[in-house]
C-alpha atoms as a PDB file:
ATOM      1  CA  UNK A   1     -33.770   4.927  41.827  1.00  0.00           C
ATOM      2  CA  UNK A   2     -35.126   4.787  38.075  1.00  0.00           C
ATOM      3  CA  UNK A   3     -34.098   7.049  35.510  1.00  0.00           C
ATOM      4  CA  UNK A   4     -36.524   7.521  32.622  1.00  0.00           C
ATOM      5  CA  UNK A   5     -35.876   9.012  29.464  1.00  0.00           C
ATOM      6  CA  UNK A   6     -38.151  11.359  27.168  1.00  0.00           C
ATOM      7  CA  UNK A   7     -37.534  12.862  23.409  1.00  0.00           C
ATOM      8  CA  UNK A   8     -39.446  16.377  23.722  1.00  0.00           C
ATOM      9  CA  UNK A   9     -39.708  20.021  21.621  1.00  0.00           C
ATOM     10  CA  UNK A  10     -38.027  21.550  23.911  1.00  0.00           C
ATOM     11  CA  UNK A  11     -35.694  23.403  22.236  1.00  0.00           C
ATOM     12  CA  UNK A  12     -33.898  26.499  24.285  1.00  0.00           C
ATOM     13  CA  UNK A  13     -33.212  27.362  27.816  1.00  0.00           C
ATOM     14  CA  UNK A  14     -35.999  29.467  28.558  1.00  0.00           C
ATOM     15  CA  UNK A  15     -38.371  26.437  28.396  1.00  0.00           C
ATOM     16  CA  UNK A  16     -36.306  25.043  31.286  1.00  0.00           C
ATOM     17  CA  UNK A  17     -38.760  28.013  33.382  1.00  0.00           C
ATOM     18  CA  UNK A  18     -41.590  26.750  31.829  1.00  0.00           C
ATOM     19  CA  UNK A  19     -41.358  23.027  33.085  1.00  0.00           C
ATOM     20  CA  UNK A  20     -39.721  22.982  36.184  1.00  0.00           C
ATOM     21  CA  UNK A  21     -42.621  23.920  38.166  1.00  0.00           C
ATOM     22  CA  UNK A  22     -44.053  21.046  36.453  1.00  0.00           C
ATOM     23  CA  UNK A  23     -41.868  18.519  37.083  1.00  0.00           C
ATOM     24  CA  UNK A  24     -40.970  19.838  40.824  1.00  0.00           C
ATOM     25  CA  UNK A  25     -44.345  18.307  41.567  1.00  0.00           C
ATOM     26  CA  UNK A  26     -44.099  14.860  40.222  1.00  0.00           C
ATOM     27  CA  UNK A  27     -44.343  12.343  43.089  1.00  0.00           C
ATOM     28  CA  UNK A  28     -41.083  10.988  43.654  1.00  0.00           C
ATOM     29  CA  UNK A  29     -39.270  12.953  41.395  1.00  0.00           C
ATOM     30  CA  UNK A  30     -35.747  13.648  42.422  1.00  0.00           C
ATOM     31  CA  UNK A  31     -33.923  15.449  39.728  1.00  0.00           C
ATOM     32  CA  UNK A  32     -34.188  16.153  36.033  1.00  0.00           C
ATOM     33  CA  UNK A  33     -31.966  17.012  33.258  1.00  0.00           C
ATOM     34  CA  UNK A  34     -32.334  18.631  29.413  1.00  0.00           C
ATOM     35  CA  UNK A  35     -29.301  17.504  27.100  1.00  0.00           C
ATOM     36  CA  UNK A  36     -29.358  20.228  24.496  1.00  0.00           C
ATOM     37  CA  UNK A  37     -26.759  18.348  22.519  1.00  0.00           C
ATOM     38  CA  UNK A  38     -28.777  15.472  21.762  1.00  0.00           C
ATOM     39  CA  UNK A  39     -30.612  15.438  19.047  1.00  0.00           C
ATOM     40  CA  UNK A  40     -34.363  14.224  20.754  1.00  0.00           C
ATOM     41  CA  UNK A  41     -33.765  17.652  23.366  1.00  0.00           C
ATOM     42  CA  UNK A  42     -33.344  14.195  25.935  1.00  0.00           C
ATOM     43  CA  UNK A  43     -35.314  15.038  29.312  1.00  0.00           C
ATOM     44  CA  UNK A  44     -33.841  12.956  31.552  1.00  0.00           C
ATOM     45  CA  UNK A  45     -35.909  12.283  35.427  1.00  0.00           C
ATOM     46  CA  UNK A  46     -35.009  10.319  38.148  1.00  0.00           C
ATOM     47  CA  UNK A  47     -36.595   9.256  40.958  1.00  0.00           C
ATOM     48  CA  UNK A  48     -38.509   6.800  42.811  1.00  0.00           C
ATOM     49  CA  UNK A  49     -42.155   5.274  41.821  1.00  0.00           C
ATOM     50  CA  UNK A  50     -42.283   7.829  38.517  1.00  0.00           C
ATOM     51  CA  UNK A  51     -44.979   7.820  36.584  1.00  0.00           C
ATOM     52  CA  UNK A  52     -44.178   8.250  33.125  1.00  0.00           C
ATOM     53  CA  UNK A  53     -47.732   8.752  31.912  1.00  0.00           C
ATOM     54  CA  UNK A  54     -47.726  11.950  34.320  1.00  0.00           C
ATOM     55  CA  UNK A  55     -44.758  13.316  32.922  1.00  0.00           C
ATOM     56  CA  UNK A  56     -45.685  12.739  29.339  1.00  0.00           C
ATOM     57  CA  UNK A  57     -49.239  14.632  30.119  1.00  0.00           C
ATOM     58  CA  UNK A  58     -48.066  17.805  32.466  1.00  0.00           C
ATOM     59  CA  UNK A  59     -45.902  18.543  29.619  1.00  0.00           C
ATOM     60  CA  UNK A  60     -47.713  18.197  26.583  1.00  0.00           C
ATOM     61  CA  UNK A  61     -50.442  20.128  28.854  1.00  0.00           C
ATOM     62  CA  UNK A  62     -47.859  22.727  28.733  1.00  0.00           C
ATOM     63  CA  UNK A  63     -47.593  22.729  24.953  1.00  0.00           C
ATOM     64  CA  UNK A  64     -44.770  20.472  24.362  1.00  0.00           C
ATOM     65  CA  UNK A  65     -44.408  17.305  22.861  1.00  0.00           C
ATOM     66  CA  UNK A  66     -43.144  14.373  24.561  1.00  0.00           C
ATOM     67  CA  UNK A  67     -42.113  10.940  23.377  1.00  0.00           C
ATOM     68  CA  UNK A  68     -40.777   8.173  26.573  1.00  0.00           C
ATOM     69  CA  UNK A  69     -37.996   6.385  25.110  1.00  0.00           C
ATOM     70  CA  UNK A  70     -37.461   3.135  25.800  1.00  0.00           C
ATOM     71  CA  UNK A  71     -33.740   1.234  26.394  1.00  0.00           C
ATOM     72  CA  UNK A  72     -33.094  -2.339  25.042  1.00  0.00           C
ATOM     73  CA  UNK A  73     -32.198  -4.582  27.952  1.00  0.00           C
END
């Protein structure tokens, strides 16, 4: 399982609607998170195979920008 981790606009609750029919579709996606409290509105995905590219683009196709954040290692 990989976790990735994504800095993004999205800023309240109600855009939780807006992207989860987005994300449900990712290949391999398992489950996703928002932290509110963090300052870079953290998406958080896991899964298996995930393409971060496709992420990145289904939501910026949806209006929202999206930054991957890489972790040292």
């Amino acid at each position: 399982m990989e976790t990735l981790k994504f800095k993004t606009s999205l800023n309240t609750p109600s855009s939780l609607k807006v992207i989860d029919p987005l994300l449900r579709s990712v290949e391999g996606l398992r489950k996703w998170t928002v932290d509110f409290d963090s300052i870079y509105n953290l998406l958080i995905v896991e899964g298996i195979g995930l393409c971060a590219s496709e992420i990145v683009g289904r939501l910026q196709f949806a209006g929202f920008k999206v930054i991957r954040l890489y972790e040292e290692g």
